[in-house]
N, C-alpha and C. Protein backbone atom coordinates (compact mmCIF):
# COMPACT_ATOMS: atom_id res chain seq x y z
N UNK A 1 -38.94 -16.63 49.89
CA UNK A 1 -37.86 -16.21 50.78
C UNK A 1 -38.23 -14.86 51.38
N UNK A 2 -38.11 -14.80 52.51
CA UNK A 2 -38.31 -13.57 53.15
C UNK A 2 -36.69 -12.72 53.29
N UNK A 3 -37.46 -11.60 52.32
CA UNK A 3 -35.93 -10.59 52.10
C UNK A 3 -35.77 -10.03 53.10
N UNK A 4 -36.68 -9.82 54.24
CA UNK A 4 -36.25 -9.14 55.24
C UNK A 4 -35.48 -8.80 56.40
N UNK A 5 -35.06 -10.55 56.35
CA UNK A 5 -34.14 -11.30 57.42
C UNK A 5 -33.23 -11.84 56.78
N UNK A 6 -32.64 -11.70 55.44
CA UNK A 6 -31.55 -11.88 54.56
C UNK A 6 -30.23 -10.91 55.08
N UNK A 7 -29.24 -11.97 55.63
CA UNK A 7 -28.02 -11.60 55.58
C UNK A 7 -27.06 -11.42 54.25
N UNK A 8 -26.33 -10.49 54.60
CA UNK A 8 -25.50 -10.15 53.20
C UNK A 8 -24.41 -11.31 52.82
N UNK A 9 -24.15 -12.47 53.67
CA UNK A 9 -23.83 -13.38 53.44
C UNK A 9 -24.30 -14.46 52.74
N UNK A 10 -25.97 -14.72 53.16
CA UNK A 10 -27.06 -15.13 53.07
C UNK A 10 -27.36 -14.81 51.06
N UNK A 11 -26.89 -13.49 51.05
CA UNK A 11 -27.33 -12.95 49.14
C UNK A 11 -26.02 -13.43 48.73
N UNK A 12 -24.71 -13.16 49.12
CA UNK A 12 -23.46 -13.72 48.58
C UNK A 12 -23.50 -15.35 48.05
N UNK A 13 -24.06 -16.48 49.40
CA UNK A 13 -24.30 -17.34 48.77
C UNK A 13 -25.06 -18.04 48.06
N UNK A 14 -26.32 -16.94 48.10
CA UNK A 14 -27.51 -17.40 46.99
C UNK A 14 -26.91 -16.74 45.29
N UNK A 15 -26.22 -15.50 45.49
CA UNK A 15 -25.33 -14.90 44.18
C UNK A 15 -24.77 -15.99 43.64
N UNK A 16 -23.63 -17.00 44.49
CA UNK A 16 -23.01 -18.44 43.55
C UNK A 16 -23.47 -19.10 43.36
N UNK A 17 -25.05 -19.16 43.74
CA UNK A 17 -26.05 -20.70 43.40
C UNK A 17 -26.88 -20.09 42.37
N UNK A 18 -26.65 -18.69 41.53
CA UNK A 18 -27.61 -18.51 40.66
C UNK A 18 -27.30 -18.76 39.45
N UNK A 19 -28.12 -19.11 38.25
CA UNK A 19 -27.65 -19.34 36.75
C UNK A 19 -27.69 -17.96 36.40
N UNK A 20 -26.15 -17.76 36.10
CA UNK A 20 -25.93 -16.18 35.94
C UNK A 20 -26.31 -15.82 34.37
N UNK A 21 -26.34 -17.41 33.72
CA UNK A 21 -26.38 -17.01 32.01
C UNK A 21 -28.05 -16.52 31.44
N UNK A 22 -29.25 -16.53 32.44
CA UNK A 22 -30.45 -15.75 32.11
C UNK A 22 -30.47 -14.76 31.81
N UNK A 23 -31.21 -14.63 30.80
CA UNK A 23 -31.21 -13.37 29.67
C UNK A 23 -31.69 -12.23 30.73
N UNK A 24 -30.98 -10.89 30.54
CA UNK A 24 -31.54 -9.71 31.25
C UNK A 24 -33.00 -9.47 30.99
N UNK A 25 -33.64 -8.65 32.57
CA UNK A 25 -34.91 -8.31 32.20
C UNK A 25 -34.63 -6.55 31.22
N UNK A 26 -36.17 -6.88 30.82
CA UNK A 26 -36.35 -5.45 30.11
C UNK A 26 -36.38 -4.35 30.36
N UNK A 27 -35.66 -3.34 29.62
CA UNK A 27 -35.07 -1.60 30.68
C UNK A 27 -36.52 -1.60 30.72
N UNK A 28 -37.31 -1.52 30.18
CA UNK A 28 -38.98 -0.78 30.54
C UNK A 28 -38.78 -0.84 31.81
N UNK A 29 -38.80 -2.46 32.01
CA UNK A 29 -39.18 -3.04 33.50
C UNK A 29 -38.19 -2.86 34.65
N UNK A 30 -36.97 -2.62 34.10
CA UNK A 30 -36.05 -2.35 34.79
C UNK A 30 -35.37 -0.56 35.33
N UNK A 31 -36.05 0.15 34.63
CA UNK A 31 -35.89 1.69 35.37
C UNK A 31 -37.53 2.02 35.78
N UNK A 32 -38.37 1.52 35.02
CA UNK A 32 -39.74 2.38 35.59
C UNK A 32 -40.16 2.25 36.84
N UNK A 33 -39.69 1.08 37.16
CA UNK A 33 -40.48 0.64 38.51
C UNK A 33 -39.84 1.04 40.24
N UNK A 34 -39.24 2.16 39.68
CA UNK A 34 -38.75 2.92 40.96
C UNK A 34 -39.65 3.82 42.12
N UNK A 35 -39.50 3.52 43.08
CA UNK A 35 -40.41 4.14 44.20
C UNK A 35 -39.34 4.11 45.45
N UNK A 36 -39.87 5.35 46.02
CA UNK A 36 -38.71 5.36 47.16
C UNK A 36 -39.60 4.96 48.55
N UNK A 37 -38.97 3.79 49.01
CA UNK A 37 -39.46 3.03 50.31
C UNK A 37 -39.27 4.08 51.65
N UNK A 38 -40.13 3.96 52.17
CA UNK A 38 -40.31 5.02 53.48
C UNK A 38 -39.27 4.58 54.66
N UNK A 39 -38.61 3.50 54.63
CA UNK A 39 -38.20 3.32 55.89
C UNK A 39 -36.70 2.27 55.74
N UNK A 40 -36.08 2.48 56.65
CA UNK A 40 -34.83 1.64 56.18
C UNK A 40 -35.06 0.20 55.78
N UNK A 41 -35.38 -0.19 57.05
CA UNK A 41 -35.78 -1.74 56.57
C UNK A 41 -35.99 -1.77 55.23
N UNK A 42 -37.29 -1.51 54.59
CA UNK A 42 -37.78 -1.75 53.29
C UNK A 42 -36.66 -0.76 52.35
N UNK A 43 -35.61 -0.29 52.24
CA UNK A 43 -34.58 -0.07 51.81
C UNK A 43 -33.72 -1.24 51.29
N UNK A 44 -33.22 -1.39 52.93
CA UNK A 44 -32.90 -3.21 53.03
C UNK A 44 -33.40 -4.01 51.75
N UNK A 45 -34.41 -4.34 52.40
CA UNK A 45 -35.01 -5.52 51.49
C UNK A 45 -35.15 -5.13 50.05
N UNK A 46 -35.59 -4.26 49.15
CA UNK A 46 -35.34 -4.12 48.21
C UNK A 46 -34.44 -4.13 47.63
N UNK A 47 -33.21 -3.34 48.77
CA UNK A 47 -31.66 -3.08 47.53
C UNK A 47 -31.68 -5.00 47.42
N UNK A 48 -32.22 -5.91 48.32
CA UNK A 48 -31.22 -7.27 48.01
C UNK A 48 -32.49 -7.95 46.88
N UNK A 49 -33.27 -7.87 47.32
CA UNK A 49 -34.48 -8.20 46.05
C UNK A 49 -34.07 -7.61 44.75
N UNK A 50 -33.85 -6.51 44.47
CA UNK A 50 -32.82 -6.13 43.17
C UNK A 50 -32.11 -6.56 43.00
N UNK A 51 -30.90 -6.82 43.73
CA UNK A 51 -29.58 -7.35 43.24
C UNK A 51 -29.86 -8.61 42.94
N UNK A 52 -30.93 -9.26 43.47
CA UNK A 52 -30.93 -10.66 43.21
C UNK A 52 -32.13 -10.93 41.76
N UNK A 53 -32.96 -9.76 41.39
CA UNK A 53 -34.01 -10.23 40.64
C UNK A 53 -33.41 -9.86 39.10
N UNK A 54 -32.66 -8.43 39.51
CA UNK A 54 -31.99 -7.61 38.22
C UNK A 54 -30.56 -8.26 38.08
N UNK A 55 -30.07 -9.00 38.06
CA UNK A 55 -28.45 -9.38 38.58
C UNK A 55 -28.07 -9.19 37.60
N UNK A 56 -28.78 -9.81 36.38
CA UNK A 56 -27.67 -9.54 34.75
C UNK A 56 -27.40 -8.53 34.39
N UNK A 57 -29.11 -7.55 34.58
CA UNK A 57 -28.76 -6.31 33.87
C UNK A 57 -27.77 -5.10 35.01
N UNK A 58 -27.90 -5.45 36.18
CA UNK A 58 -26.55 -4.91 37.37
C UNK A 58 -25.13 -5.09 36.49
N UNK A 59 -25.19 -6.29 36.41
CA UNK A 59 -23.56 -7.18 35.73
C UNK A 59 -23.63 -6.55 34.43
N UNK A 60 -24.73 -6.38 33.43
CA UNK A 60 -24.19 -5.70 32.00
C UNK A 60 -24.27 -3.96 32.55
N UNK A 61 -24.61 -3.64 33.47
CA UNK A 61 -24.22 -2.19 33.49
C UNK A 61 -22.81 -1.26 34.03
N UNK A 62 -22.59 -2.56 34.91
CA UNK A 62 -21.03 -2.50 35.63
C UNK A 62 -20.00 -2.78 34.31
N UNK A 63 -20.54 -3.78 33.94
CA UNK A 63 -19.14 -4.11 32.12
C UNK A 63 -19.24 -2.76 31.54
N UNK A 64 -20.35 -2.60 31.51
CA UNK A 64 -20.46 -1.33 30.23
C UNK A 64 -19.52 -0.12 31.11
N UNK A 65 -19.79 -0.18 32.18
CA UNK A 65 -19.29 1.65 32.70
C UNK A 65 -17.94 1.29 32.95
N UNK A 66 -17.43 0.15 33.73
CA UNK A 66 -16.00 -0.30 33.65
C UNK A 66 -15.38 -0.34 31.86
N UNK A 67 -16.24 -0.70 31.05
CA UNK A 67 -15.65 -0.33 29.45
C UNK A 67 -15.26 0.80 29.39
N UNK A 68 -16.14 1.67 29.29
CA UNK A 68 -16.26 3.20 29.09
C UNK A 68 -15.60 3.83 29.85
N UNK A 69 -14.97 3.82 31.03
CA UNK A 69 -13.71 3.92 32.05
C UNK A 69 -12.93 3.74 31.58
N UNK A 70 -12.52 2.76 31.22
CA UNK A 70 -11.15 1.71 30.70
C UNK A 70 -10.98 2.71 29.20
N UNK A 71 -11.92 2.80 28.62
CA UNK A 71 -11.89 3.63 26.96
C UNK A 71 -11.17 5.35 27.20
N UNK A 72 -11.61 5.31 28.43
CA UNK A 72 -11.77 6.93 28.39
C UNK A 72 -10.41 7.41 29.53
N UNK A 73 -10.36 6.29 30.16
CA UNK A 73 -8.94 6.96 31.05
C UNK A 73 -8.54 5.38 31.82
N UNK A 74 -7.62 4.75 30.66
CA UNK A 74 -7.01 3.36 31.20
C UNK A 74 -5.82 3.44 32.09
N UNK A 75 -5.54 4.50 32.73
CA UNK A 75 -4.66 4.20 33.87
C UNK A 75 -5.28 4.35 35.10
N UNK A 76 -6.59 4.97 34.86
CA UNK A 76 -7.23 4.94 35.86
C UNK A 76 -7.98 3.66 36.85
N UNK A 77 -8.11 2.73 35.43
CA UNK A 77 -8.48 1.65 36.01
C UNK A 77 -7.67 0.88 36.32
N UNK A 78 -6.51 0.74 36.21
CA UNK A 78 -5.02 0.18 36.22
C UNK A 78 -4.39 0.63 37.89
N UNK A 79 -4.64 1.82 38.14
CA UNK A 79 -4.68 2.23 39.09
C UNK A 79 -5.72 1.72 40.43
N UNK A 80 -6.65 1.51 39.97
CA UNK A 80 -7.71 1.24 40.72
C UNK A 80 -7.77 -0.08 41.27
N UNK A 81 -7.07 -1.17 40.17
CA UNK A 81 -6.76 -2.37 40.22
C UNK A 81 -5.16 -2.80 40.95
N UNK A 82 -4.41 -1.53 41.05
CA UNK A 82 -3.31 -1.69 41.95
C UNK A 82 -3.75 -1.19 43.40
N UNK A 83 -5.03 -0.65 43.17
CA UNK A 83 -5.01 -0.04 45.21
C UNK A 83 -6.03 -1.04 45.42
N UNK A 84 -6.91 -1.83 44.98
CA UNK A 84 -7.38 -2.92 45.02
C UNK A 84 -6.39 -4.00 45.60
N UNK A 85 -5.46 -4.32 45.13
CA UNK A 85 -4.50 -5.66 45.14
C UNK A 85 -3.89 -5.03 46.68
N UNK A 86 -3.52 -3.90 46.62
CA UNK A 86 -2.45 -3.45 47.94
C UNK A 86 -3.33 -3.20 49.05
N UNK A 87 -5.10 -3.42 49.02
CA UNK A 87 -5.64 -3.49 50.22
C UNK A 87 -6.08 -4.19 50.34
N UNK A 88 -5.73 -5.36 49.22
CA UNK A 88 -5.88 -7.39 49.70
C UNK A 88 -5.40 -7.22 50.34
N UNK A 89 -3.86 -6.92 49.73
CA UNK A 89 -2.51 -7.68 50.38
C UNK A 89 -2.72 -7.70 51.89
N UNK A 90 -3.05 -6.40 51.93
CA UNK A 90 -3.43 -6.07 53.73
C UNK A 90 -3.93 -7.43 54.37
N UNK A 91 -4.67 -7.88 53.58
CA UNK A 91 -5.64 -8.55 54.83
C UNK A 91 -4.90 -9.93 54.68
N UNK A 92 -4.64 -10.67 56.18
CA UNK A 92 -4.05 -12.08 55.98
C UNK A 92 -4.31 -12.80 55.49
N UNK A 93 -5.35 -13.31 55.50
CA UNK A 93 -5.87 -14.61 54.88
C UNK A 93 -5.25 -14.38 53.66
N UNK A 94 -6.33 -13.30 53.13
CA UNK A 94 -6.40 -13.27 51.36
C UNK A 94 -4.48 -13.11 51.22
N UNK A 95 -3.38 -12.47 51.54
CA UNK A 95 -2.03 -12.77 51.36
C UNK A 95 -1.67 -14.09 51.73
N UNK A 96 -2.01 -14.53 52.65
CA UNK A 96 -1.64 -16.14 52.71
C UNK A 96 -2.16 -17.21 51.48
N UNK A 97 -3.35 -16.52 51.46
CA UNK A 97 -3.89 -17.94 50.41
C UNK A 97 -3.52 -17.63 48.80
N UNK A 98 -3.36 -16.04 48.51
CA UNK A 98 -2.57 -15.71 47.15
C UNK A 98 -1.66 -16.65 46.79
N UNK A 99 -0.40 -16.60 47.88
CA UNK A 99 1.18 -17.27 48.05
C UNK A 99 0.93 -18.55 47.95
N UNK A 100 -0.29 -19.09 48.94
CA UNK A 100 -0.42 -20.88 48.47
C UNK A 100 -0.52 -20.71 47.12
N UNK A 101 -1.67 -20.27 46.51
CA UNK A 101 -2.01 -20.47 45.03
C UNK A 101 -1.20 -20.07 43.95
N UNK A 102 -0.43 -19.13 43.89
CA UNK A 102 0.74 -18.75 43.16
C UNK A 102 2.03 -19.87 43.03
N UNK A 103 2.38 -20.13 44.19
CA UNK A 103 3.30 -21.45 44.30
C UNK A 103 2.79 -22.56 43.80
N UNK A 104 1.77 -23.20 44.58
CA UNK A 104 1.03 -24.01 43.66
C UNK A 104 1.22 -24.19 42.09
N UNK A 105 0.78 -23.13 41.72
CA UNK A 105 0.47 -23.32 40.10
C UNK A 105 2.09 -22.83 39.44
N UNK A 106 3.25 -22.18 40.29
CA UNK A 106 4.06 -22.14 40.18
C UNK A 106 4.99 -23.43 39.97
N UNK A 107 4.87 -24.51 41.26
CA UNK A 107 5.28 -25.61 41.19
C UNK A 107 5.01 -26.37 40.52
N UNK A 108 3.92 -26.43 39.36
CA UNK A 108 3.39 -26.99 38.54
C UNK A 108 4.64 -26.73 36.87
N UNK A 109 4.90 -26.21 36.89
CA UNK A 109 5.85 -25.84 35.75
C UNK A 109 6.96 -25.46 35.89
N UNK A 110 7.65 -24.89 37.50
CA UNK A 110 9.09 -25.02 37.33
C UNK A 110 9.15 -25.28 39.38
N UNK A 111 9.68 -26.80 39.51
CA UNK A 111 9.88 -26.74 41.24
C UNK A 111 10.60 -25.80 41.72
N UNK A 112 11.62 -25.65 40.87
CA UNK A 112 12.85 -24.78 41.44
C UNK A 112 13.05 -23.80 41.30
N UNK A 113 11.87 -22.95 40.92
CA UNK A 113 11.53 -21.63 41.21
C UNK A 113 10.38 -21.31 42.55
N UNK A 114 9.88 -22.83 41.88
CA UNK A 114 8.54 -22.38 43.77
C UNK A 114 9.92 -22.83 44.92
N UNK A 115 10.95 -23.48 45.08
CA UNK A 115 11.46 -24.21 45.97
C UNK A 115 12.40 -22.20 46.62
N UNK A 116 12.61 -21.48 45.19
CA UNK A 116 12.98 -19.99 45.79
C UNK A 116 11.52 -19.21 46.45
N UNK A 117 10.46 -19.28 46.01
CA UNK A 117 10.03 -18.52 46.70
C UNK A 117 9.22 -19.48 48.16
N UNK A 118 9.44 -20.09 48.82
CA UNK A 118 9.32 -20.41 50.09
C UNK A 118 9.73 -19.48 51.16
N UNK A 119 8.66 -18.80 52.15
CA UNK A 119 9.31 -17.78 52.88
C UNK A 119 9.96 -18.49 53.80
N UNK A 120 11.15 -17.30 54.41
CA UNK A 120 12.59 -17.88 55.14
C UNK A 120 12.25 -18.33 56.40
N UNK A 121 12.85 -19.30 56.74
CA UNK A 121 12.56 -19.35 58.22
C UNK A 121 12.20 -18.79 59.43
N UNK A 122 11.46 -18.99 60.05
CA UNK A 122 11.24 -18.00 61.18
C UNK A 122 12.09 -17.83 62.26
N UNK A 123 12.72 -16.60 62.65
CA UNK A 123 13.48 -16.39 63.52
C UNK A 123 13.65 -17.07 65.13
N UNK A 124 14.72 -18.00 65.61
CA UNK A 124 14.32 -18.50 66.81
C UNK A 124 15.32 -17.49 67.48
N UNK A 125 14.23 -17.23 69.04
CA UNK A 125 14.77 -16.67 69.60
C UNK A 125 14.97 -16.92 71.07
N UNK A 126 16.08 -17.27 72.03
CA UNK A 126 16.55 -18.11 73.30
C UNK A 126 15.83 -19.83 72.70
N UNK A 127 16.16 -19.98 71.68
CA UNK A 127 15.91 -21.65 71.63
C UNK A 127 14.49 -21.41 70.82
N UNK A 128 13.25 -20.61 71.11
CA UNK A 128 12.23 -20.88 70.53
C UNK A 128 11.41 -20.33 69.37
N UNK A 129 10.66 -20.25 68.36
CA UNK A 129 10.70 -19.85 67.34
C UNK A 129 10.02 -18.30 67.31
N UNK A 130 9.79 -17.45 66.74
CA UNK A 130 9.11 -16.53 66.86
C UNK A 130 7.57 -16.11 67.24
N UNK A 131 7.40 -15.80 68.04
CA UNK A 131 5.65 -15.44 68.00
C UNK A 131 4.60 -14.93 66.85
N UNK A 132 5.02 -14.31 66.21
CA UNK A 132 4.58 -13.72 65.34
C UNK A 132 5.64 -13.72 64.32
N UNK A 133 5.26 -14.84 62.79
CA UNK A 133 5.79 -14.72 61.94
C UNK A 133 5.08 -13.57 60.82
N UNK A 134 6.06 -13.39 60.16
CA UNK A 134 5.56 -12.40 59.07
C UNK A 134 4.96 -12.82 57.55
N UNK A 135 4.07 -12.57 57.17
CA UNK A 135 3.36 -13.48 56.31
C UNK A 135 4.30 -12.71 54.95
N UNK A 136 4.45 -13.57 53.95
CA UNK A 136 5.52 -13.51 52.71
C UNK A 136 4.40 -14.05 51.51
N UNK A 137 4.76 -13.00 50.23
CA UNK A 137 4.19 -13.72 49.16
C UNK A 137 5.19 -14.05 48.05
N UNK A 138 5.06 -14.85 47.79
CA UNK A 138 6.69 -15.37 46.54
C UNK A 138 7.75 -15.31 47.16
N UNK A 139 8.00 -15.34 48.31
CA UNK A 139 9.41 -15.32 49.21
C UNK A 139 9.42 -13.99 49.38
N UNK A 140 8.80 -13.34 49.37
CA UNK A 140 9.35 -11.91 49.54
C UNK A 140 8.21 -11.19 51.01
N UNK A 141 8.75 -10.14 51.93
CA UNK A 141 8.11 -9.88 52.69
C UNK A 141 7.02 -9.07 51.63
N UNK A 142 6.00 -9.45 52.38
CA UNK A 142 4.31 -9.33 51.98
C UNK A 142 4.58 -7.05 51.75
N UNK A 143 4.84 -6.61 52.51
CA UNK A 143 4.94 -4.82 52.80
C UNK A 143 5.72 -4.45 51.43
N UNK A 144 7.03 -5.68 51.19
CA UNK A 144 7.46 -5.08 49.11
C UNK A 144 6.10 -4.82 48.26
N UNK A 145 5.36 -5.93 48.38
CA UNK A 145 4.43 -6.28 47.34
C UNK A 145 3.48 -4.58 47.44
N UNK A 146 2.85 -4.33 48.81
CA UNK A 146 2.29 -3.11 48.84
C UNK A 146 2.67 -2.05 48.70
N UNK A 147 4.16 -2.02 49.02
CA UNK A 147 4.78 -0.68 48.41
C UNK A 147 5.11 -0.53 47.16
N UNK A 148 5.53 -2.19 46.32
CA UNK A 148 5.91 -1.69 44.85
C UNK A 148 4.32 -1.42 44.29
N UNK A 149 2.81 -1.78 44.53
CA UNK A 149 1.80 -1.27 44.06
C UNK A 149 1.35 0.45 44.50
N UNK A 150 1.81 0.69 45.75
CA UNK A 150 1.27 1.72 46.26
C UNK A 150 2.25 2.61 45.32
N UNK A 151 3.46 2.06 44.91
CA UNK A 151 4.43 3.17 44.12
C UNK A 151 3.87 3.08 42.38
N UNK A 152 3.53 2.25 42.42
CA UNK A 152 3.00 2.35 40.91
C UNK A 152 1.56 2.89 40.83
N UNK A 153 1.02 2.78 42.03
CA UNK A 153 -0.49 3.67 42.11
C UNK A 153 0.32 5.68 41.60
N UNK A 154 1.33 5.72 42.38
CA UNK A 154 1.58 7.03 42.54
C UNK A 154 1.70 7.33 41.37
N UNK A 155 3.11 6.52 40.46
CA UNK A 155 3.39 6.59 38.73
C UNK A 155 2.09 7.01 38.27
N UNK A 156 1.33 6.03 38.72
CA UNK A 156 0.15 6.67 37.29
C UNK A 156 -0.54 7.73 37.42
């Protein structure tokens, strides 16, 4: 594979086609072999040749420092994981497809709680429906969800 013309899409979907359960390579092999590339390109191509050759020991170094975070100041990561969620929420898709999947697995164990959170009708206006509906998660306008996180970012 030529790393050089690798899109970051291109490593995303070679990342879900990899067997993630291969044993990490060896720190020897894995800190000594550092050299700093002269030029962006070959920047490029290495950072994705790493991520793709080192992936386990990337993934056991992120657990470990997210541990040691979490050990050492757990609201911080609690925090981090609420301004995370409130700059999903932002983005449509990912709030639209939350609300499918929540209901979903909602409707799976009680209808008549997914049948409450269905967002409300869209406003018609001279006879016709609105242009722009407002996207809702659990029946509720989508801007609660970011403000009750952005307010619990503040709490902590």
């Amino acid at each position: 594979m030529d790393w050089g013309n690798v899109t970051a899409e291109d490593l995303i979907d070679a990342l879900r086609e990899v067997d993630w359960s291969s044993p990490p390579r060896p720190l020897t092999e894995f800190f000594s072999r550092f050299t700093l590339p002269r030029s962006y390109s070959r920047w490029n191509s290495r950072l994705k040749c790493n991520l793709y050759y080192y992936r386990t020991n990337y993934f056991i170094m992120i657990i470990f420092i997210l541990g040691i975070a979490f050990l050492t100041r757990p609201l911080a990561i609690i925090a981090a994981v609420l301004t995370a969620l409130s700059i999903a929420f932002l983005n449509d898709s990912f709030a639209v497809s939350f609300n499918e999947k929540v209901t979903r697995t909602v409707r799976q164990f009680s209808p008549h709680l997914a049948a409450k959170m269905r967002p409300p009708l869209a406003p018609v206006i001279r006879g016709r429906p609105s242009a722009k509906r407002a996207i809702h998660i659990c029946g509720r306008p989508r801007w609660m969800f970011v403000l009750v996180f952005a307010a619990g970012i503040c709490k902590l």
